[in-house]
Each structure stands twice: as structure tokens, then as C-alpha cells.
C-alpha atoms as a PDB file:
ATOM      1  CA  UNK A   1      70.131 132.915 105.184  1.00  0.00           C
ATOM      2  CA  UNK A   2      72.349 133.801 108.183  1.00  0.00           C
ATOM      3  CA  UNK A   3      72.278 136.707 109.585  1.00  0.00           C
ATOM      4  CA  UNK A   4      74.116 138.127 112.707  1.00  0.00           C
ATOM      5  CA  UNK A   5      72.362 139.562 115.736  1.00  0.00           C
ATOM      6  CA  UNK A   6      73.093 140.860 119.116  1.00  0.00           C
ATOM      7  CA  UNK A   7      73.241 138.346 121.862  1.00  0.00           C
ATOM      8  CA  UNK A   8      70.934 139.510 124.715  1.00  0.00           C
ATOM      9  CA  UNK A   9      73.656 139.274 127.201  1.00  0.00           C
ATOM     10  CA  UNK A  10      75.482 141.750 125.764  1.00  0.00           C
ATOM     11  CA  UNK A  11      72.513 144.002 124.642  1.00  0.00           C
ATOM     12  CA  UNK A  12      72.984 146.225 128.282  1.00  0.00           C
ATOM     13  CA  UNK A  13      76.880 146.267 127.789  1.00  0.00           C
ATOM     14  CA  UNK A  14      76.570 148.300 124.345  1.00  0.00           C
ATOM     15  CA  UNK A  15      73.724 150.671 125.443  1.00  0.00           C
ATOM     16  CA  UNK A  16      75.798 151.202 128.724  1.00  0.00           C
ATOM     17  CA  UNK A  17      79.038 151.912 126.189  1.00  0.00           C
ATOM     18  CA  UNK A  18      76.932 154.250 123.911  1.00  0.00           C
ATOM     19  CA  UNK A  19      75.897 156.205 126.730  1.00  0.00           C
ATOM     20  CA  UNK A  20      79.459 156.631 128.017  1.00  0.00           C
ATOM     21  CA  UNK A  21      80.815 157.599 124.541  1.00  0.00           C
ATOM     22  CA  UNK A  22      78.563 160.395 124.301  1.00  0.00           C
ATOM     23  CA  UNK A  23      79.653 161.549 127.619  1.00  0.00           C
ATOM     24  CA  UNK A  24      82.960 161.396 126.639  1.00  0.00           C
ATOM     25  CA  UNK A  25      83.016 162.649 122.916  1.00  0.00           C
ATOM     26  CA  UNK A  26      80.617 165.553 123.435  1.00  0.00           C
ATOM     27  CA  UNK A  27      82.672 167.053 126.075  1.00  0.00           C
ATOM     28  CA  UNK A  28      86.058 166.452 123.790  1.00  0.00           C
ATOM     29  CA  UNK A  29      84.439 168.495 120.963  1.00  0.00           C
ATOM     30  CA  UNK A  30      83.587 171.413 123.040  1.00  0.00           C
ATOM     31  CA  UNK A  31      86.485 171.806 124.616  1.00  0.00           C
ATOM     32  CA  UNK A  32      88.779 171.580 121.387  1.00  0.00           C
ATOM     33  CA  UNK A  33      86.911 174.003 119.144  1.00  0.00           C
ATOM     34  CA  UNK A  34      90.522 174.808 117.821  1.00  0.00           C
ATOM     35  CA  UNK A  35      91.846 171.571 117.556  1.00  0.00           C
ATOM     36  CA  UNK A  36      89.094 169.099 115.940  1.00  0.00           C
ATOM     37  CA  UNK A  37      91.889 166.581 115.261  1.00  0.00           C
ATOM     38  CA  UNK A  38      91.517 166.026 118.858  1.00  0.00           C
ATOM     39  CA  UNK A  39      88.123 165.425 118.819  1.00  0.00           C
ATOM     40  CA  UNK A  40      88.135 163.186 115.344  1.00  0.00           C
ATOM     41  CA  UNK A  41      90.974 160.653 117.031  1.00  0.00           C
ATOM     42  CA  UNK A  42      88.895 160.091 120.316  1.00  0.00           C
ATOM     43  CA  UNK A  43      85.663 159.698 118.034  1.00  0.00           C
ATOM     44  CA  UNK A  44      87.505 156.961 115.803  1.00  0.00           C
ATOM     45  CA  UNK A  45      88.843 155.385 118.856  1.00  0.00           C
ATOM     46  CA  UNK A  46      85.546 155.135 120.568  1.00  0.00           C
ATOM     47  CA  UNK A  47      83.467 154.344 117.849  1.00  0.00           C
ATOM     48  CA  UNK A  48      86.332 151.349 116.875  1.00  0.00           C
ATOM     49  CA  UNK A  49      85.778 150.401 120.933  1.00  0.00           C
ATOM     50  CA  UNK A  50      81.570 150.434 119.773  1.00  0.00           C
ATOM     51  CA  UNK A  51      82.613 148.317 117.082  1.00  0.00           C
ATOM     52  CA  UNK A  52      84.551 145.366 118.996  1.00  0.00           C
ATOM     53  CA  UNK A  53      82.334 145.355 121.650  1.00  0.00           C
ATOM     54  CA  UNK A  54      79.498 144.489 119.236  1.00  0.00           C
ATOM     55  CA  UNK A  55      81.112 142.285 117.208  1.00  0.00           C
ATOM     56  CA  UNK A  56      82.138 140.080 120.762  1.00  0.00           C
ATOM     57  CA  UNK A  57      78.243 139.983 121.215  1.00  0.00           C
ATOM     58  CA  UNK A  58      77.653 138.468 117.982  1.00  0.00           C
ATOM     59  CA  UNK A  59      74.812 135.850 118.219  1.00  0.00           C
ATOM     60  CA  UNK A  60      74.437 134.251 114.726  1.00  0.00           C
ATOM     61  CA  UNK A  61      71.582 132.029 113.846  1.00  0.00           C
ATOM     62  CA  UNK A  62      72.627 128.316 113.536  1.00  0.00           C
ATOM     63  CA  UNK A  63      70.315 125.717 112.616  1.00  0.00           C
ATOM     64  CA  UNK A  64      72.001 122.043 112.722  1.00  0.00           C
ATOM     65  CA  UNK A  65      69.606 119.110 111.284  1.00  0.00           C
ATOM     66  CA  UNK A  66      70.896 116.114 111.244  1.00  0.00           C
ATOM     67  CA  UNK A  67      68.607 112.649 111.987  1.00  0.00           C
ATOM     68  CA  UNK A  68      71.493 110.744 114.128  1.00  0.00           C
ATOM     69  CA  UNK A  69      70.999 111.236 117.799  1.00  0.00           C
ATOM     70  CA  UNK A  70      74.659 110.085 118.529  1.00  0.00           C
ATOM     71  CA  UNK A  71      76.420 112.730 116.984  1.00  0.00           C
ATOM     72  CA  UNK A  72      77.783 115.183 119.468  1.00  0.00           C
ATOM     73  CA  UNK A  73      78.008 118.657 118.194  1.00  0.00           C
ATOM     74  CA  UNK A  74      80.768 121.494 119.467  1.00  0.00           C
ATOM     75  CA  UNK A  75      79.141 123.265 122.161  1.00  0.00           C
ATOM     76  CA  UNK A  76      81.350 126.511 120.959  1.00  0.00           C
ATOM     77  CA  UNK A  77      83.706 127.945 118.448  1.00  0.00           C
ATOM     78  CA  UNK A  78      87.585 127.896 119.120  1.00  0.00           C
ATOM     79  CA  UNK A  79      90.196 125.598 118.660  1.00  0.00           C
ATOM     80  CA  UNK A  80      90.417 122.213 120.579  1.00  0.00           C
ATOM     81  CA  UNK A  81      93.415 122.288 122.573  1.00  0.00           C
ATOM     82  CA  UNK A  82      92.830 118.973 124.101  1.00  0.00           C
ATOM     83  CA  UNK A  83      91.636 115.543 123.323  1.00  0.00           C
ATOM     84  CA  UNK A  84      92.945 113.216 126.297  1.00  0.00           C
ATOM     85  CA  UNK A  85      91.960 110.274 128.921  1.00  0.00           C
ATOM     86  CA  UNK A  86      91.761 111.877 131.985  1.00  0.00           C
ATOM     87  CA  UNK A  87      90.220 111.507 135.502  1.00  0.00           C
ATOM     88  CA  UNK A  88      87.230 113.723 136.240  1.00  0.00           C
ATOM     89  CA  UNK A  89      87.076 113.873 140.176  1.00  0.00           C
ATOM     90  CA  UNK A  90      84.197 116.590 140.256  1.00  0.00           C
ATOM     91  CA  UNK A  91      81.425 114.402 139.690  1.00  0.00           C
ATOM     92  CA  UNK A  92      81.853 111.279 137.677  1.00  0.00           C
ATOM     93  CA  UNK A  93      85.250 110.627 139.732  1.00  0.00           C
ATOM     94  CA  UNK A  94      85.976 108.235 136.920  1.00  0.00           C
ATOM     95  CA  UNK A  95      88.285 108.153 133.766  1.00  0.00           C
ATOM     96  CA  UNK A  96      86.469 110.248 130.924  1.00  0.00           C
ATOM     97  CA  UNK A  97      87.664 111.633 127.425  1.00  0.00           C
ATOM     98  CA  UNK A  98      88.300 115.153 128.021  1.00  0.00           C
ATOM     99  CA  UNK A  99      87.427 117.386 124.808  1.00  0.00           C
ATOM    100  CA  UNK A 100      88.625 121.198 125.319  1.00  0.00           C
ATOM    101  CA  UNK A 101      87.671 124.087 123.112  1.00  0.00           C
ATOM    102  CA  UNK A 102      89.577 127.228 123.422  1.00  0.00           C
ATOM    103  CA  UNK A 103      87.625 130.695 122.585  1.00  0.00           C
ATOM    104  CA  UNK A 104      89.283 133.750 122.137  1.00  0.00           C
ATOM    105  CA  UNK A 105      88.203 137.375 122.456  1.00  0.00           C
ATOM    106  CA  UNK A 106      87.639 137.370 118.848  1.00  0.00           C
ATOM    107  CA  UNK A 107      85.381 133.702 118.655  1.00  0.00           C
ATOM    108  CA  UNK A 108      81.500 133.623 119.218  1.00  0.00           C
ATOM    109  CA  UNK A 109      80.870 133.281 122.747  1.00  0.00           C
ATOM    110  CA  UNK A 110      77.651 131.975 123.015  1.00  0.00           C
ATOM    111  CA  UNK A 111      77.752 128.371 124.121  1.00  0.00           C
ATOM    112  CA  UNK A 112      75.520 125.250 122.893  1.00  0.00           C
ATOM    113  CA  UNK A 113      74.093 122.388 124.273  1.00  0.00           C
ATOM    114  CA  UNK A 114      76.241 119.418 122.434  1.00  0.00           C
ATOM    115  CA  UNK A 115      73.550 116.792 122.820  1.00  0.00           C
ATOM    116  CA  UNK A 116      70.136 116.298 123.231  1.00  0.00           C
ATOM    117  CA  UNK A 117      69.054 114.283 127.211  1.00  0.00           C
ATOM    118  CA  UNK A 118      67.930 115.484 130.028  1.00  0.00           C
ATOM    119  CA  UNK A 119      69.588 117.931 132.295  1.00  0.00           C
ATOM    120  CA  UNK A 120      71.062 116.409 135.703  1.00  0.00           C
ATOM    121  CA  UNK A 121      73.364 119.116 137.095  1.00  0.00           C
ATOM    122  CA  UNK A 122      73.794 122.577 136.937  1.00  0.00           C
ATOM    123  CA  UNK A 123      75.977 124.116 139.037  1.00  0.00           C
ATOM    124  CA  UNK A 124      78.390 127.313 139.525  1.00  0.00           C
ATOM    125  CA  UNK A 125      81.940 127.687 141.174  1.00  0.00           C
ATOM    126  CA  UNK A 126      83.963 130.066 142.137  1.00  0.00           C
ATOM    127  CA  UNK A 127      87.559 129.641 141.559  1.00  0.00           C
ATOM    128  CA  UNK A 128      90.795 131.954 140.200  1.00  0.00           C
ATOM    129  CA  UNK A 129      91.299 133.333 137.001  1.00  0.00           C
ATOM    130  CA  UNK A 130      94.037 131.860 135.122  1.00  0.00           C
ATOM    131  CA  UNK A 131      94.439 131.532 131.325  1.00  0.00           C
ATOM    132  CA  UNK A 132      91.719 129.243 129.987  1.00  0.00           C
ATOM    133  CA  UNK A 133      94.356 127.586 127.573  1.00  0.00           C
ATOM    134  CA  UNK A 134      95.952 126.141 130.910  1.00  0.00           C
ATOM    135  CA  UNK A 135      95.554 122.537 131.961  1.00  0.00           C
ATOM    136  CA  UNK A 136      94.543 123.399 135.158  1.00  0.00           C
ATOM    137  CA  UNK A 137      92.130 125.437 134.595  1.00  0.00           C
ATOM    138  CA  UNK A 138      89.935 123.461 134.161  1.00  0.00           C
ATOM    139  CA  UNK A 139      89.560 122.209 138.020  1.00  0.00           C
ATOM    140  CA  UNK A 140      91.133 125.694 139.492  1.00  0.00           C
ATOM    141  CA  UNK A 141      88.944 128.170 137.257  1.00  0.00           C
ATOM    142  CA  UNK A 142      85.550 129.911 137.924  1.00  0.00           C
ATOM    143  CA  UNK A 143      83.457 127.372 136.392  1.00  0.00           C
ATOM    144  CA  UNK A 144      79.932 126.001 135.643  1.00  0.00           C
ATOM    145  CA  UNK A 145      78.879 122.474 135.166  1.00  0.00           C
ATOM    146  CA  UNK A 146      76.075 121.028 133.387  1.00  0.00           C
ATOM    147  CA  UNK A 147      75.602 117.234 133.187  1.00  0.00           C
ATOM    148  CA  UNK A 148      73.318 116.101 130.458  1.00  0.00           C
ATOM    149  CA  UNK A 149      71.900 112.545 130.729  1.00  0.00           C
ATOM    150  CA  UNK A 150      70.555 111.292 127.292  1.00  0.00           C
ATOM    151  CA  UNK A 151      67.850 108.835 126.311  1.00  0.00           C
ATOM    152  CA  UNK A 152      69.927 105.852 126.663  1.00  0.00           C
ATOM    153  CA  UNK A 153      71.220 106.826 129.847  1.00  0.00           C
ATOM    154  CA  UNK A 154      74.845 108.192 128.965  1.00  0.00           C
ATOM    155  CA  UNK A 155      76.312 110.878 130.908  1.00  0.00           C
ATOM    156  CA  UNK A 156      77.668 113.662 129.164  1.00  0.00           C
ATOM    157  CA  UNK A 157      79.340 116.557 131.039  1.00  0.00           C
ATOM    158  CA  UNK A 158      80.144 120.312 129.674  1.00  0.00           C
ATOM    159  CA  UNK A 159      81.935 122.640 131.929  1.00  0.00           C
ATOM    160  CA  UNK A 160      82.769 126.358 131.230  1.00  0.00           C
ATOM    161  CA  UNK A 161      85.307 127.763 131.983  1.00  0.00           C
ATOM    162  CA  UNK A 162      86.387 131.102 132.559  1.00  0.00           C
ATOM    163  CA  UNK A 163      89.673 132.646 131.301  1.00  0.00           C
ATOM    164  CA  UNK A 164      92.341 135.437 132.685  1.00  0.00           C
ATOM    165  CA  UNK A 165      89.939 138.402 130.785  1.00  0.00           C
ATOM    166  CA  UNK A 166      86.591 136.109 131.258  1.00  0.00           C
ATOM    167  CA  UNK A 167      84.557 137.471 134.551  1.00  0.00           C
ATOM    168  CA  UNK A 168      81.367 136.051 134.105  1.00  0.00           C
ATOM    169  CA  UNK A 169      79.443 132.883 133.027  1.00  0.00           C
ATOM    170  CA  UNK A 170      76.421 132.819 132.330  1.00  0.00           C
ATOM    171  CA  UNK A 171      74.597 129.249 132.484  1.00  0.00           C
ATOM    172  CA  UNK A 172      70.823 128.719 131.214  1.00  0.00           C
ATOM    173  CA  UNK A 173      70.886 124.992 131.877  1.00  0.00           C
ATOM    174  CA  UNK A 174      68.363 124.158 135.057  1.00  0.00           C
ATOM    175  CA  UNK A 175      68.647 120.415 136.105  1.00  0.00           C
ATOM    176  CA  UNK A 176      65.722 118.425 135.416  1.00  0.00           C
ATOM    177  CA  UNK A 177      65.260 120.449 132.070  1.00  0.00           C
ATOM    178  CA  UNK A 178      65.377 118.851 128.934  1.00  0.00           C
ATOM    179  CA  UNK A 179      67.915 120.283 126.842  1.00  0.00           C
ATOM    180  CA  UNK A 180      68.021 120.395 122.935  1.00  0.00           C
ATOM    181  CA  UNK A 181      69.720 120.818 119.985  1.00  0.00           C
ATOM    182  CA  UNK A 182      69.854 124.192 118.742  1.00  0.00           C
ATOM    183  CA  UNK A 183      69.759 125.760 121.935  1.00  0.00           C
ATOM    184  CA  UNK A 184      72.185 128.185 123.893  1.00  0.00           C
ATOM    185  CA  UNK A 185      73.388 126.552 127.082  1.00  0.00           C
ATOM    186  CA  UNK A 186      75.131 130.054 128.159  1.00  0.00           C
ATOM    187  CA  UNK A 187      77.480 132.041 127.386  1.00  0.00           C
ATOM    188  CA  UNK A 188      80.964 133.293 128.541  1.00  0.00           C
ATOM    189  CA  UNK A 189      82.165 136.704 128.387  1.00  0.00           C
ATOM    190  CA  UNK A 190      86.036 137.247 126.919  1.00  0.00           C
ATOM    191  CA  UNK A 191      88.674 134.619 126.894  1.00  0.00           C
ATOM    192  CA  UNK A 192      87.750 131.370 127.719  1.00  0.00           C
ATOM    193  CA  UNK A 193      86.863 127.121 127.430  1.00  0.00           C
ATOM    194  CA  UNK A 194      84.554 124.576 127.397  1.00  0.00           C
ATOM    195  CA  UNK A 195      85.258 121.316 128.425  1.00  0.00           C
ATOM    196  CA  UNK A 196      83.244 118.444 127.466  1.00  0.00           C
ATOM    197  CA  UNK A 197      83.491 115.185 129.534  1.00  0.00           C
ATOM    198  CA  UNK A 198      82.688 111.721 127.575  1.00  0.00           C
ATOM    199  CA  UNK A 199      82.640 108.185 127.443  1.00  0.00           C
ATOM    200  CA  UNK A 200      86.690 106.584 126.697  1.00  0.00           C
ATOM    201  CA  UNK A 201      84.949 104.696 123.544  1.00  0.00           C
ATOM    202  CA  UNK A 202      83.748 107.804 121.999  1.00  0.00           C
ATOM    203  CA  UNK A 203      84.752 108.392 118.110  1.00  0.00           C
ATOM    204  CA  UNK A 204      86.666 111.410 117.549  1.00  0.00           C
ATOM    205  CA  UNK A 205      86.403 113.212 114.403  1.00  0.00           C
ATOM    206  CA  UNK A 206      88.311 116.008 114.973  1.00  0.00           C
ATOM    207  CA  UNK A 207      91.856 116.635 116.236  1.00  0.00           C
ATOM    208  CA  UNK A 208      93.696 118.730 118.835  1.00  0.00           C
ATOM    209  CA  UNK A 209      94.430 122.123 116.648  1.00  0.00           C
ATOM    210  CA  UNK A 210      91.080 121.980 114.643  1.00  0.00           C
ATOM    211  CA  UNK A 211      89.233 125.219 114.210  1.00  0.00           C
ATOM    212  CA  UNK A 212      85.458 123.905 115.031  1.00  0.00           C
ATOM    213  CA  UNK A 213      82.048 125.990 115.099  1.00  0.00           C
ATOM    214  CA  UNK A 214      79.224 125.587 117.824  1.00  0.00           C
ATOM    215  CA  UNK A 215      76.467 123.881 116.649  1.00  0.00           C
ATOM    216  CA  UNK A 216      78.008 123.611 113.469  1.00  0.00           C
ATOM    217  CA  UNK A 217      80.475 121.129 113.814  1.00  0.00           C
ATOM    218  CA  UNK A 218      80.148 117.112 114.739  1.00  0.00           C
ATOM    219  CA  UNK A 219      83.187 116.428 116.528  1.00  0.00           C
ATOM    220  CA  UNK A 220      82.412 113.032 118.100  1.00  0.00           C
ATOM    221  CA  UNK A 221      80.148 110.428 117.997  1.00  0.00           C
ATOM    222  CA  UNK A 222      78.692 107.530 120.846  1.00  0.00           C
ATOM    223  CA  UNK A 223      79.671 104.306 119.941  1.00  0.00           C
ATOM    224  CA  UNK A 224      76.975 101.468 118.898  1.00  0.00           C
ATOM    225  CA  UNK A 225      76.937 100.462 122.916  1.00  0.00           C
ATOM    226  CA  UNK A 226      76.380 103.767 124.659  1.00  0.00           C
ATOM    227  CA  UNK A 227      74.064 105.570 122.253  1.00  0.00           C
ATOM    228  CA  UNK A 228      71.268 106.723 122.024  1.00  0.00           C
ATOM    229  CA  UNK A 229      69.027 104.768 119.422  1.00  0.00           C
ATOM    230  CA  UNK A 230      67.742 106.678 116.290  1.00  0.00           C
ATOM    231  CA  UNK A 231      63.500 107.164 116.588  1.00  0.00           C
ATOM    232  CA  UNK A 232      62.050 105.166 114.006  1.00  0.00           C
ATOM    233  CA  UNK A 233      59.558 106.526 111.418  1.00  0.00           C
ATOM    234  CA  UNK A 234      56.029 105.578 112.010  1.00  0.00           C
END
């Protein structure tokens, strides 16, 4: 059974917010003894602020098992915005197939590895902080990339991306890690994307408008010549 929880990144945020409503409500009610209407709109508002702020933090448990090694999974939930050829000149400096997922304030934030390899790169940039549903975000953004290598050697690329409201990413990935299924690669506070960079041959299975769910949904899949090979049963 599923069953939501609060992600730790955003366990300090809510006790720092329940601390500051208290400050604020318990001075409201004091000082409007004759007018509680004041004090029951500022304790609706706050607690609705409570609320939100929790339900951002969501961290539901998602368990994918599937046997096939070359499916790659949505690292987050959104909606792709884009599914193009396009030259990555950050590190592979080569023609890629760029897969973008758009979150907004209201998706899950925490972020998932997409594949299972070994970590290469992990790295953090500063940059502006433009709307994450922009093209150029993607190169002009604060941003962290994580290159995942997997068993048969194919390089896989995820980079987050913050948005106009996003102000921090946080990336677990360490290079030379291994990285599995299952797992939170990081997670990005507010509006934002992920980017995923892979091989031109890849098979799509989902379009540019789908709604898709981290580590729920298979989006794509290697082809027979870069993938991984499925462990045999002994």
C-alpha cells in the first residue's frame, strides 16, 4: 500500500513554518479579543499555508519492478515538454535526444535515478533563474548534472534544472557511485525540469504533452545495440 510521507528535505522547512505560525497567530488572538474573526481568517490562512507547504514535500513510496534493464524510467513527475535531437555542448558535445519533464509547484519534487550504471559526473552550476518551461533554460539555468554510465557502457545524462520560483537543488548523486533503481537522485524545490540526455536511436514511448510519474512511468527504452543485456537466471 502507498502511503505518503514527508520528504526529509523539507522536514526543517515545516518545523521552521510551524514555529513562525505560532508566533504569528498567538499574538493575533490576543490582540483581537473583540474581534475573533480576525484571528479565525489569519488562522485559516496560515494553517492553508501549513497545508501547501506539506503537501509540496510529499515523498510517496514507489517501488518499480520490472526485469528489463533497458527500460528507462521518468526521473520525475510533470509533463514532457520536449522530445527533440539536439546538441548537448556541456559534456557529450554531441547530438543527443533531449527528453524534458516539466514540474510544477503542485507535482512531486523528488527526483529519480532513470537507470541503473554507474555514476560518472556530478556536478553543480550556477546560472539565472528563468522559467524552467523555457528552451533555454536548460544551458542558462542553475543546474546540476549527473552522468550515469550503465553496464554496457551507454551514457545517459540527467540535468536539473531550476525554475523562476526554484532556488535550490539538491543532488545526492556522487560520481563513482553506483546508482539504482528506486532511488532518489535529488530533489528540486518549486517550479522546475529535468532534462534527460540519450542516445538518437532510443524508443520513445511517450509524447511531448504526456502527464508521466517518477519511477512510475517507462518512457523510453535502449535499442537492441546500446543496451544493457538482461542477467540471466542461474
Amino acid at each position: 500500500m502507498k502511503r505518503p510521507r514527508i520528504h526529509r528535505e523539507g522536514r526543517n522547512t515545516i518545523i521552521g513554518l510551524v514555529l513562525l505560525l505560532f508566533i504569528i497567530n498567538i499574538p493575533v488572538y490576543m490582540f483581537t479579543a473583540e474581534n475573533h474573526w480576525i484571528f479565525g481568517v489569519t488562522l485559516v490562512i496560515t494553517a492553508l499555508l501549513l497545508v501547501f507547504v506539506s503537501y509540496f514535500f510529499r515523498n510517496p513510496v514507489r517501488v518499480l519492478e520490472i526485469d528489463d534493464p533497458n527500460f528507462i524510467i521518468a526521473p520525475a513527475d510533470g509533463r514532457v515538454v520536449v522530445i527533440e535531437p539536439t546538441d548537448e555542448n556541456e559534456y557529450f558535445h554531441e547530438r543527443k535526444l533531449q527528453v524534458s519533464i516539466f514540474m510544477s509547484p503542485f507535482n512531486v519534487h523528488a527526483n529519480w535515478y532513470p537507470i541503473e550504471g554507474t555514476i560518472l559526473v556530478s556536478e553543480h552550476q550556477k546560472g539565472h533563474h528563468k522559467g524552467a518551461w523555457l528552451p533555454k533554460s536548460s544551458t542558462e539555468n542553475e543546474r546540476s548534472l549527473v552522468v550515469i554510465e550503465t553496464p554496457s557502457k551507454v551514457l545517459i545524462a540527467v540535468r536539473q534544472v531550476a525554475g523562476a520560483m526554484a532556488r535550490r537543488i539538491v543532488t545526492y548523486a556522487k560520481a563513482g557511485k553506483q546508482c539504482h533503481r528506486n532511488t532518489h537522485l535529488g530533489f528540486i524545490k518549486l517550479g522546475s525540469r529535468v532534462d534527460m540526455y540519450l542516445p538518437l536511436d532510443t524508443e520513445m514511448f511517450v509524447e511531448v504533452g504526456d502527464s508521466v510519474r517518477g519511477n512510475e512511468t517507462i518512457i523510453a527504452r535502449l535499442t537492441d545495440e546500446n543496451a544493457p543485456k538482461a542477467e540471466k537466471n542461474v
